[in-house]
PDB file of N, CA and C in Angstrom:
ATOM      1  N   UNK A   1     -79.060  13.042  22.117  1.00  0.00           N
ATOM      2  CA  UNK A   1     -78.512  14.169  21.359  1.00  0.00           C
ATOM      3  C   UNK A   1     -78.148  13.704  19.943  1.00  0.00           C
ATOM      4  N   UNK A   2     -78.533  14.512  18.807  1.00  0.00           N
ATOM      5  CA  UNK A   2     -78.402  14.392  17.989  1.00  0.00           C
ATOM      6  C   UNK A   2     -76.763  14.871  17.236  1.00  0.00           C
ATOM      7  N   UNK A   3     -76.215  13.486  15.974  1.00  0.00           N
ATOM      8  CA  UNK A   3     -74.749  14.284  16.004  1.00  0.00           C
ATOM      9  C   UNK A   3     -74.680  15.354  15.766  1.00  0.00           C
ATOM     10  N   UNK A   4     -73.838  15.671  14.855  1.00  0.00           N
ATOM     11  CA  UNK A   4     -72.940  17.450  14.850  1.00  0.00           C
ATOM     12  C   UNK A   4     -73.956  17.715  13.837  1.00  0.00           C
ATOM     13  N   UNK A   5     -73.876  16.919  12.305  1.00  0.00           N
ATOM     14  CA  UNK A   5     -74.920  16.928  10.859  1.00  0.00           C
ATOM     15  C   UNK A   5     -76.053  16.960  11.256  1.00  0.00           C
ATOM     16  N   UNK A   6     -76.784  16.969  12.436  1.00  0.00           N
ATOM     17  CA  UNK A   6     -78.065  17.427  12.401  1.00  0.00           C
ATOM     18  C   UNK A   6     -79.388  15.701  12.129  1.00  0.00           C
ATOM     19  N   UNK A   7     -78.042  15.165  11.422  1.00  0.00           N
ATOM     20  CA  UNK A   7     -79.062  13.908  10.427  1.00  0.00           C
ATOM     21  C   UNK A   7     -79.640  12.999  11.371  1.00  0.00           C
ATOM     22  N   UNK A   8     -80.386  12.857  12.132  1.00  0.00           N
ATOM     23  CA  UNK A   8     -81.120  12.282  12.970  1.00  0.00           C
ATOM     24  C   UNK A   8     -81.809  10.451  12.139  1.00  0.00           C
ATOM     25  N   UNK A   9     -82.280  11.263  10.729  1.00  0.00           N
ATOM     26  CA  UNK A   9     -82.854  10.274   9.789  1.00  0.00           C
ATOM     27  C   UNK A   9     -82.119  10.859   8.407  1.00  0.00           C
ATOM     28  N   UNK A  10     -82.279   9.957   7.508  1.00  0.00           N
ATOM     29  CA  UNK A  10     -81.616  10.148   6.176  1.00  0.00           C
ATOM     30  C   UNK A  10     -82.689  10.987   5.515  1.00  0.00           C
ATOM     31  N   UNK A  11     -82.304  11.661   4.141  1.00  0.00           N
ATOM     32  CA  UNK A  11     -83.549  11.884   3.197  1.00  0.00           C
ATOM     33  C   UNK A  11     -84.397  10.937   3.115  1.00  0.00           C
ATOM     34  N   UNK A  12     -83.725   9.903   2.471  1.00  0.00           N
ATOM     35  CA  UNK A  12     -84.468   8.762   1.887  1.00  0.00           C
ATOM     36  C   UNK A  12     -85.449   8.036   3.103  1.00  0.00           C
ATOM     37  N   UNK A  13     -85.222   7.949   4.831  1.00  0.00           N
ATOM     38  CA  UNK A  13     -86.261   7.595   5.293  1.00  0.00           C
ATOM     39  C   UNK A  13     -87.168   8.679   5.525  1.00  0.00           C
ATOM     40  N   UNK A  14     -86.649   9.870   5.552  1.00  0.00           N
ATOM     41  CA  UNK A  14     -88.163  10.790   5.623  1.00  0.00           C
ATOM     42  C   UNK A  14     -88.870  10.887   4.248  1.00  0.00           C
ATOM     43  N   UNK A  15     -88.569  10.855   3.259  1.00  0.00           N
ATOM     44  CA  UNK A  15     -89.510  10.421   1.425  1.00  0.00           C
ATOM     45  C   UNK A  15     -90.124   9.432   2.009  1.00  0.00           C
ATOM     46  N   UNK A  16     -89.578   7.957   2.462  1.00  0.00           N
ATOM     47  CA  UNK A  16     -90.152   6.790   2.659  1.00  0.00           C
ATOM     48  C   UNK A  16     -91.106   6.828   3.799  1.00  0.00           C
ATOM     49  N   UNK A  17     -91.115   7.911   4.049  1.00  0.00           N
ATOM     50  CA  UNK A  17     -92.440   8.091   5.252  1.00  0.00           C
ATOM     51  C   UNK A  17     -93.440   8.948   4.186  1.00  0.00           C
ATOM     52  N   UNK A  18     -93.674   9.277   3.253  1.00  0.00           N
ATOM     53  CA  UNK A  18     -94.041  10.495   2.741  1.00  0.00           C
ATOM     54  C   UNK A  18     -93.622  11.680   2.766  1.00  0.00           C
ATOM     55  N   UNK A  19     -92.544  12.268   2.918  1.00  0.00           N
ATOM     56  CA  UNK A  19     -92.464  13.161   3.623  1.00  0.00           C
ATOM     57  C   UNK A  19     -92.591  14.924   2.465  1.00  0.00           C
ATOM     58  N   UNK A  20     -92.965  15.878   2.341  1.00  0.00           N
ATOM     59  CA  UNK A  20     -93.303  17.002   1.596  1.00  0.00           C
ATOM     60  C   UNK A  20     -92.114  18.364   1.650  1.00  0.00           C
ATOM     61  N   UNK A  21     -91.882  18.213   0.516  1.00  0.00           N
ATOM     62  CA  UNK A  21     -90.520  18.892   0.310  1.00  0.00           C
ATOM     63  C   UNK A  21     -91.092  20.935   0.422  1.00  0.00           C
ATOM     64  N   UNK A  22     -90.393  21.064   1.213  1.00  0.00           N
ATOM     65  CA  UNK A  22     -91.275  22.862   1.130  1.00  0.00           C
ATOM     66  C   UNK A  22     -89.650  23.488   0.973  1.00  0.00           C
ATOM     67  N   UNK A  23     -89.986  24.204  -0.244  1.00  0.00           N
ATOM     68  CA  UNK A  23     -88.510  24.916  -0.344  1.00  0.00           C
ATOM     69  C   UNK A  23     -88.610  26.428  -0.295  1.00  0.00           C
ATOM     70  N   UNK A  24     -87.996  27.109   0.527  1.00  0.00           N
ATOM     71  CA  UNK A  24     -88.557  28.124   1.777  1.00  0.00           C
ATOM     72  C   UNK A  24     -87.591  29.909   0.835  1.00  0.00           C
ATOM     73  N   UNK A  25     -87.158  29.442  -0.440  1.00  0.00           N
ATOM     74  CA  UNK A  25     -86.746  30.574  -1.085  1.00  0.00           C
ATOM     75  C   UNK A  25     -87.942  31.476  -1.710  1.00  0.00           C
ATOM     76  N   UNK A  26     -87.516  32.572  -2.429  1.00  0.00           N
ATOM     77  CA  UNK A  26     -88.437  33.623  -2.623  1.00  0.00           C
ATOM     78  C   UNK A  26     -89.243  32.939  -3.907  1.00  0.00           C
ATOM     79  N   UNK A  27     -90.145  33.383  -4.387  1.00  0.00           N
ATOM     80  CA  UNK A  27     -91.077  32.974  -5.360  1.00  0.00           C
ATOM     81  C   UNK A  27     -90.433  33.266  -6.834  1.00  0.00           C
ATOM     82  N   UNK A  28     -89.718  34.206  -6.704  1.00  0.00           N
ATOM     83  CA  UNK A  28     -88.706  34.627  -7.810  1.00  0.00           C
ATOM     84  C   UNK A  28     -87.859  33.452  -8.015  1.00  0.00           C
ATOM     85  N   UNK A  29     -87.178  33.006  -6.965  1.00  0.00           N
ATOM     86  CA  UNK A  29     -86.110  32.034  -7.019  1.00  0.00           C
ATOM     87  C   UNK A  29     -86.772  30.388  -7.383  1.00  0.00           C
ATOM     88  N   UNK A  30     -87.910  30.325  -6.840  1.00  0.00           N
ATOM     89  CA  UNK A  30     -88.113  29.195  -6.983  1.00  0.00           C
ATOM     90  C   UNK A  30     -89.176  28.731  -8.297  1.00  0.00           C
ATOM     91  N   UNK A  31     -88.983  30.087  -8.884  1.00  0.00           N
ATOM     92  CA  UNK A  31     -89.752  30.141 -10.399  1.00  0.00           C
ATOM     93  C   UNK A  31     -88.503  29.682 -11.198  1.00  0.00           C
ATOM     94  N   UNK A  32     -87.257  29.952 -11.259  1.00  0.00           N
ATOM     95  CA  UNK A  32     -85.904  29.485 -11.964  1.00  0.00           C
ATOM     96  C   UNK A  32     -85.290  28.325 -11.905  1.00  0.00           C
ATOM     97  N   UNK A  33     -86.082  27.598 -11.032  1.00  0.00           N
ATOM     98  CA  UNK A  33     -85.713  25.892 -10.942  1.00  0.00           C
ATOM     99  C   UNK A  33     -86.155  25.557  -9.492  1.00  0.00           C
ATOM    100  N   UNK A  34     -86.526  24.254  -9.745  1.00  0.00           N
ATOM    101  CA  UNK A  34     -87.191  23.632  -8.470  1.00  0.00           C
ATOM    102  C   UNK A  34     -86.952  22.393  -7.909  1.00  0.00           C
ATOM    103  N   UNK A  35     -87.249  21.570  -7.257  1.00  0.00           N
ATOM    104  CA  UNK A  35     -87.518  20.145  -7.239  1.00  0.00           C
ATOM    105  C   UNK A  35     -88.814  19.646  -7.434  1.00  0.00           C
ATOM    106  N   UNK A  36     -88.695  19.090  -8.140  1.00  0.00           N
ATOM    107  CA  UNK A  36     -90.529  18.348  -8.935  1.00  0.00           C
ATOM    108  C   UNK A  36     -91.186  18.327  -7.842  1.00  0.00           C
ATOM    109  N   UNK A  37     -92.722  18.666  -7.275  1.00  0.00           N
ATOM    110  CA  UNK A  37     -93.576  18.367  -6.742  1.00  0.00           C
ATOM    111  C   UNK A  37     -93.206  18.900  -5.840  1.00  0.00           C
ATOM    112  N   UNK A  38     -91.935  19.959  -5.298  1.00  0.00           N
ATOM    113  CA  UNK A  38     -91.613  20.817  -3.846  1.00  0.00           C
ATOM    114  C   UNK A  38     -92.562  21.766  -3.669  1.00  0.00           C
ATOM    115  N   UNK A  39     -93.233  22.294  -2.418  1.00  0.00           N
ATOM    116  CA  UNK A  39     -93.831  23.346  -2.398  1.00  0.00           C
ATOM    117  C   UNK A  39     -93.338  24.770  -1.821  1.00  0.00           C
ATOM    118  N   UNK A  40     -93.437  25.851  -2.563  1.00  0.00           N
ATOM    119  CA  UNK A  40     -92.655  27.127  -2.436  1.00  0.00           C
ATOM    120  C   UNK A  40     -93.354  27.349  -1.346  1.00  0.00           C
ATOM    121  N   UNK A  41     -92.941  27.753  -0.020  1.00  0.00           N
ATOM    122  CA  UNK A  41     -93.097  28.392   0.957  1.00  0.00           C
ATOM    123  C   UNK A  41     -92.510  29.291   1.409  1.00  0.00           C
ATOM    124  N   UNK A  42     -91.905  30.704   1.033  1.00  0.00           N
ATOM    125  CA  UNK A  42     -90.985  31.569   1.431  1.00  0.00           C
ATOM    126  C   UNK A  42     -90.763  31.460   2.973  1.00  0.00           C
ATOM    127  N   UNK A  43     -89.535  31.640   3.325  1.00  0.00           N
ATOM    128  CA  UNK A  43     -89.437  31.802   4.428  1.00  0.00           C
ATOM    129  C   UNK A  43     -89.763  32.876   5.216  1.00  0.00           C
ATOM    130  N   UNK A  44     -90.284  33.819   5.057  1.00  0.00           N
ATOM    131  CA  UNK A  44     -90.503  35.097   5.467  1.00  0.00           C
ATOM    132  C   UNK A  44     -92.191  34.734   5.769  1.00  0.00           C
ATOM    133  N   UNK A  45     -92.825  34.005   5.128  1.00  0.00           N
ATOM    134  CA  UNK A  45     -94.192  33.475   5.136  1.00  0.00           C
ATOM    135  C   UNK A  45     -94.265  32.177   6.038  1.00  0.00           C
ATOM    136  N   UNK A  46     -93.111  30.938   6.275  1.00  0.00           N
ATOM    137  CA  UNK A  46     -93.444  30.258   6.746  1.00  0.00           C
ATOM    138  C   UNK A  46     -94.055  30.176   8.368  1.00  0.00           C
ATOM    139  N   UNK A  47     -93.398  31.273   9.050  1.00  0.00           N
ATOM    140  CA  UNK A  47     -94.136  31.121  10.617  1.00  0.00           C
ATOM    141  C   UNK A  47     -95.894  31.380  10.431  1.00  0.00           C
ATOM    142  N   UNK A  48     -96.648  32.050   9.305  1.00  0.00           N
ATOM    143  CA  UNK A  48     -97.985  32.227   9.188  1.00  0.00           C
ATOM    144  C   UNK A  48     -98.462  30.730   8.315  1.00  0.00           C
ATOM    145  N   UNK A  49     -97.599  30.627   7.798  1.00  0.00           N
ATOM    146  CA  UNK A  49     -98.353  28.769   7.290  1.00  0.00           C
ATOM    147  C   UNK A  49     -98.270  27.825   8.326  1.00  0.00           C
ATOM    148  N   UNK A  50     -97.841  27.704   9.430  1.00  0.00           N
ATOM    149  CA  UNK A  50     -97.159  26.408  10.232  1.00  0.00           C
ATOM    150  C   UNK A  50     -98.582  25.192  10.381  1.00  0.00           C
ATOM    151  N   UNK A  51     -99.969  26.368  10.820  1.00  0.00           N
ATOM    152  CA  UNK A  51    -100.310  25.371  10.944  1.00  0.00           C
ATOM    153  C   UNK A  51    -101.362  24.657   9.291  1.00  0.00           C
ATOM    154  N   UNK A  52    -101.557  25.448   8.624  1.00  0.00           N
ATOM    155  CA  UNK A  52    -101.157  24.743   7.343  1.00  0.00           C
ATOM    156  C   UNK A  52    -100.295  23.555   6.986  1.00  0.00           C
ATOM    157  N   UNK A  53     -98.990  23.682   7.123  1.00  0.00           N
ATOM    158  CA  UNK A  53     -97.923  22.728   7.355  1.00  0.00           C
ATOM    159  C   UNK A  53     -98.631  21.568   8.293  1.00  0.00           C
ATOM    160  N   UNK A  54     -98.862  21.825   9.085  1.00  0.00           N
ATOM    161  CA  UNK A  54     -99.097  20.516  10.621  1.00  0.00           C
ATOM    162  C   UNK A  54    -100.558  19.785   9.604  1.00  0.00           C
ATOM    163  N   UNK A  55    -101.449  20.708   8.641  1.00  0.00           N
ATOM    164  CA  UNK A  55    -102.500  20.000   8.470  1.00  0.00           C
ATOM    165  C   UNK A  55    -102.109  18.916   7.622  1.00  0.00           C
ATOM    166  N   UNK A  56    -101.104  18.679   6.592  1.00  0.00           N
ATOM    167  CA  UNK A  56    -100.183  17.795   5.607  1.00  0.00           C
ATOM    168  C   UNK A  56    -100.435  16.520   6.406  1.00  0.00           C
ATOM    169  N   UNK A  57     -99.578  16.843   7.809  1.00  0.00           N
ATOM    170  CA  UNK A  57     -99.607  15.730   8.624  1.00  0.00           C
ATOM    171  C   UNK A  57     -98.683  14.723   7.955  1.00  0.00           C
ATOM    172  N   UNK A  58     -97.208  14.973   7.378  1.00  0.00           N
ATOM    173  CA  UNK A  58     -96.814  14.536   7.053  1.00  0.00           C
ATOM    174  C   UNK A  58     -94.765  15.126   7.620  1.00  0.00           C
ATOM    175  N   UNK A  59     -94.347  13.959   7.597  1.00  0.00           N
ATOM    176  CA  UNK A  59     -92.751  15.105   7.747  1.00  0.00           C
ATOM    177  C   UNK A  59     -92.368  16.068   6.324  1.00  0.00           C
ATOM    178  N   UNK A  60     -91.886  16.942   6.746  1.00  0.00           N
ATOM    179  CA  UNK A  60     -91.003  17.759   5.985  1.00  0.00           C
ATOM    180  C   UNK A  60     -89.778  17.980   6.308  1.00  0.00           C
ATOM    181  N   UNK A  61     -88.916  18.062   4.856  1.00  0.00           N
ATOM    182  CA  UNK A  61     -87.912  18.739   4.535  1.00  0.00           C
ATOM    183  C   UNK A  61     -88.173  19.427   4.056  1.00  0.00           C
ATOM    184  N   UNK A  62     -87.148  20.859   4.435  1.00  0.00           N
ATOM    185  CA  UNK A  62     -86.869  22.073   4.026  1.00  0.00           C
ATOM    186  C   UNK A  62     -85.958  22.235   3.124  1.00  0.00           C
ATOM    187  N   UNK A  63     -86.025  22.822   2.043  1.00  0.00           N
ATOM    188  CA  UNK A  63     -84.497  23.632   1.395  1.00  0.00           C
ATOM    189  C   UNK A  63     -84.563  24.916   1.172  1.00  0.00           C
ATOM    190  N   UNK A  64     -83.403  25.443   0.810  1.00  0.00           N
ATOM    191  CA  UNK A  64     -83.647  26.855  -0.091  1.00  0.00           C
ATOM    192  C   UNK A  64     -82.316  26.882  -1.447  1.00  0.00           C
ATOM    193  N   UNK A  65     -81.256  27.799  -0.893  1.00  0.00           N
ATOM    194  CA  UNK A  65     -79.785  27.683  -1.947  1.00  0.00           C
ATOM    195  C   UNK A  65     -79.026  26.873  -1.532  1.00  0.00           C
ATOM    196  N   UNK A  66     -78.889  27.496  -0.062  1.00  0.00           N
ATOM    197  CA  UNK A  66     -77.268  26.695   0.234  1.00  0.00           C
ATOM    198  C   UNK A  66     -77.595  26.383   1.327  1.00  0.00           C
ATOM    199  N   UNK A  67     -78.993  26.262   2.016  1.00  0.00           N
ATOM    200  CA  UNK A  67     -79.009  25.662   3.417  1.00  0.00           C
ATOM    201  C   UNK A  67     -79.313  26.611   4.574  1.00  0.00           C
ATOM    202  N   UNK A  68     -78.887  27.813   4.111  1.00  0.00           N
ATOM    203  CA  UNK A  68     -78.975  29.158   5.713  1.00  0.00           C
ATOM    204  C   UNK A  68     -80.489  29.245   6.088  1.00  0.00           C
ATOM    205  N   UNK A  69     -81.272  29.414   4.696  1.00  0.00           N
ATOM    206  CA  UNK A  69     -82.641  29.295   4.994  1.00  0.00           C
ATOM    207  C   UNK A  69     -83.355  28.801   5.638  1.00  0.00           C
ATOM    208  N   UNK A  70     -83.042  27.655   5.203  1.00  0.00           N
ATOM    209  CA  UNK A  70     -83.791  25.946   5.287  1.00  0.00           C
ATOM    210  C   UNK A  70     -83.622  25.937   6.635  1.00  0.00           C
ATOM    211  N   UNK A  71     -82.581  26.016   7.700  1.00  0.00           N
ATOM    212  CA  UNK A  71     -82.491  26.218   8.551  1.00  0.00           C
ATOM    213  C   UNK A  71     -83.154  26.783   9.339  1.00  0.00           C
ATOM    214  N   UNK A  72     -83.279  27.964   9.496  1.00  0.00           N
ATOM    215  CA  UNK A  72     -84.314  28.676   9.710  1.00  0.00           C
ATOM    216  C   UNK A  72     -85.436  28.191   9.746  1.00  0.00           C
ATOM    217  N   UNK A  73     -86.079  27.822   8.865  1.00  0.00           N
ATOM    218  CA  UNK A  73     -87.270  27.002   8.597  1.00  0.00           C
ATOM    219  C   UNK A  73     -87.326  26.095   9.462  1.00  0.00           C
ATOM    220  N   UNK A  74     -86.468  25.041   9.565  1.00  0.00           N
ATOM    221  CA  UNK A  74     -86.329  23.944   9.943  1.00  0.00           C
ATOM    222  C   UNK A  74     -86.745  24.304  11.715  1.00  0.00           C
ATOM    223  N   UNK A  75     -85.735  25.355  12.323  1.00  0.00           N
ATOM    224  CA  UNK A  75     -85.885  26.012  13.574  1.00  0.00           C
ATOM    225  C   UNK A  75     -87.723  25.756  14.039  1.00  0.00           C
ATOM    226  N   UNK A  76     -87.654  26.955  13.011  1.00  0.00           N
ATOM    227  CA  UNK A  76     -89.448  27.337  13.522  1.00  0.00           C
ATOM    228  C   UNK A  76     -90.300  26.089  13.117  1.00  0.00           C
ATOM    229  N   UNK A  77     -90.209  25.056  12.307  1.00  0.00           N
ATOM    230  CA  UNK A  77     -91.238  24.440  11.961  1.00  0.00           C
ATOM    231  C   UNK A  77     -90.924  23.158  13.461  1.00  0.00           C
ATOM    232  N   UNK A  78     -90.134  22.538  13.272  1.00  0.00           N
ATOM    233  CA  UNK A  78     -89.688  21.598  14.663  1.00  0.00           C
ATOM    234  C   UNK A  78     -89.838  22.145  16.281  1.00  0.00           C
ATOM    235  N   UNK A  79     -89.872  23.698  16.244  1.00  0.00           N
ATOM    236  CA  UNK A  79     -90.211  24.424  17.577  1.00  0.00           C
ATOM    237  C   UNK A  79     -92.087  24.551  17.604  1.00  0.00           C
ATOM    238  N   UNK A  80     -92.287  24.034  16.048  1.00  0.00           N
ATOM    239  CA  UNK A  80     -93.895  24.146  16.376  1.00  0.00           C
ATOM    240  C   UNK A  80     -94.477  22.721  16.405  1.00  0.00           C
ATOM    241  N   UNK A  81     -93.917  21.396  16.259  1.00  0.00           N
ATOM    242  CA  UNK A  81     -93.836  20.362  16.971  1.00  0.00           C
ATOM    243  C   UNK A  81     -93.999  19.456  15.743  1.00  0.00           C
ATOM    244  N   UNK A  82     -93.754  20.261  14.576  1.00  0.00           N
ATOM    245  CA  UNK A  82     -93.448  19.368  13.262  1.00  0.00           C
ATOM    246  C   UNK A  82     -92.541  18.688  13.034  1.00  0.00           C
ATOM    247  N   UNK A  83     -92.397  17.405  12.498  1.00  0.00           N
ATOM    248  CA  UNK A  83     -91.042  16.649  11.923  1.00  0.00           C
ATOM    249  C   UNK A  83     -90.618  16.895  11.049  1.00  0.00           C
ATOM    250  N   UNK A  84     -89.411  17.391  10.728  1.00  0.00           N
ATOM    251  CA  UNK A  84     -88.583  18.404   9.797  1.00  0.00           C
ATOM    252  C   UNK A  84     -87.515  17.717   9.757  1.00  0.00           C
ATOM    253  N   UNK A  85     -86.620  18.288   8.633  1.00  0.00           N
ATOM    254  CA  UNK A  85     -85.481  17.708   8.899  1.00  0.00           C
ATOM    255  C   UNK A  85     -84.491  19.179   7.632  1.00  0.00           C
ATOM    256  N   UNK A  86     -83.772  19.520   7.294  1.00  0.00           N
ATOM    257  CA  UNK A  86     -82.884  20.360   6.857  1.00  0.00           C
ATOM    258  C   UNK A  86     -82.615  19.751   5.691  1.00  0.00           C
ATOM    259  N   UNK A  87     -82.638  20.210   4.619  1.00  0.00           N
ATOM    260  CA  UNK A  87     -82.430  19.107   3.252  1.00  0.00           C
ATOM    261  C   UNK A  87     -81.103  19.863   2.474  1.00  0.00           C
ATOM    262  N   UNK A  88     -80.897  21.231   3.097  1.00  0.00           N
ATOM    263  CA  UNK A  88     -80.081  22.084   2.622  1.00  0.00           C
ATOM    264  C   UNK A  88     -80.360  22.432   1.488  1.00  0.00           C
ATOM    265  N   UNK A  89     -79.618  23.217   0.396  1.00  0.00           N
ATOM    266  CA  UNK A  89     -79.422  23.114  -0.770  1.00  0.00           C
ATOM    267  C   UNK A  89     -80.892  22.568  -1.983  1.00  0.00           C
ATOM    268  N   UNK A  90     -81.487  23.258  -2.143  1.00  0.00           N
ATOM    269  CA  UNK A  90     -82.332  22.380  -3.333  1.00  0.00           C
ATOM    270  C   UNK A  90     -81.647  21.598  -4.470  1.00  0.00           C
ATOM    271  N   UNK A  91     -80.518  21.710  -4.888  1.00  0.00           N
ATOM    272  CA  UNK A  91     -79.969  21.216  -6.094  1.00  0.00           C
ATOM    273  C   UNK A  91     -78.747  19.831  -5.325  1.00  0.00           C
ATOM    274  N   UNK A  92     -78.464  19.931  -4.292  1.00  0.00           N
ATOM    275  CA  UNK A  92     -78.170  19.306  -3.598  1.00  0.00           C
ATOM    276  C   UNK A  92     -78.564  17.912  -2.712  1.00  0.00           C
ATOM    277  N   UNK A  93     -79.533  18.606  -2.360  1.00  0.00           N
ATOM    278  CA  UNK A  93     -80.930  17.301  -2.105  1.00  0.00           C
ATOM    279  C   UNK A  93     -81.367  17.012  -3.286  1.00  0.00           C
ATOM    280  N   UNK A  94     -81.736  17.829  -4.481  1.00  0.00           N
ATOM    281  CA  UNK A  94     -82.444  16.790  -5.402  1.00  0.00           C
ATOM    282  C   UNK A  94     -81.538  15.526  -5.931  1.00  0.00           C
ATOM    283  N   UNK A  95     -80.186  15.842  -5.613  1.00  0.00           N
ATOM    284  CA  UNK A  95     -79.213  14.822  -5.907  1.00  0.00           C
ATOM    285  C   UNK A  95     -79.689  13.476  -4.632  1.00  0.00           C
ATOM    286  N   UNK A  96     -80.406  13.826  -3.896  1.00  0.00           N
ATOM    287  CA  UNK A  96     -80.387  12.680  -2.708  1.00  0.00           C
ATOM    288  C   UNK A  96     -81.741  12.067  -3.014  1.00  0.00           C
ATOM    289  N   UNK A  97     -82.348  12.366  -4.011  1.00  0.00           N
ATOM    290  CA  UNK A  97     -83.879  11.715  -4.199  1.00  0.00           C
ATOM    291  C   UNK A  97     -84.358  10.558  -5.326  1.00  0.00           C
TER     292      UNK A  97
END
């Protein structure tokens, strides 16, 4: 069982695996600031990308504002047998990179 934080692995070892930042806010939002090289995946779109996602073949973190999203994301992408991890916050995680 994983603790209470969810953090199974740090940011920094899922980057150090490669890992592909998909930040799961609206296209509007993620036109107003980003994290360099993140890919916009709305969340409302991500259950029709998944296996898109699986073709990366790489782990992902999720973000969006404050984390409610990302979550979400995080749910469906790890229930489809992807390695994910919750990055919360885009401006937050970019502080962790």
């Amino acid at each position: 069982m994983i603790g209470l934080s969810g953090k199974s692995e740090s940011v920094q070892e899922f980057m150090n695996k490669g890992a592909v930042i998909i930040d799961v806010r609206t296209v509007g939002e993620f036109r107003e600031g980003h994290i360099k090289n993140s890919k916009n995946i709305p969340l409302d779109t991500i259950f029709s990308k998944v296996e898109e996602i699986k073709k990366l073949n790489k782990p992902v973190i999720v973000c969006c504002r404050s984390g409610m999203r990302s979550a979400q994301a995080n749910s469906i992408l790890k229930n489809s047998g992807i390695e994910c991890m919750n990055g919360g916050g885009w401006q937050s995680l970019e502080g962790k990179l």
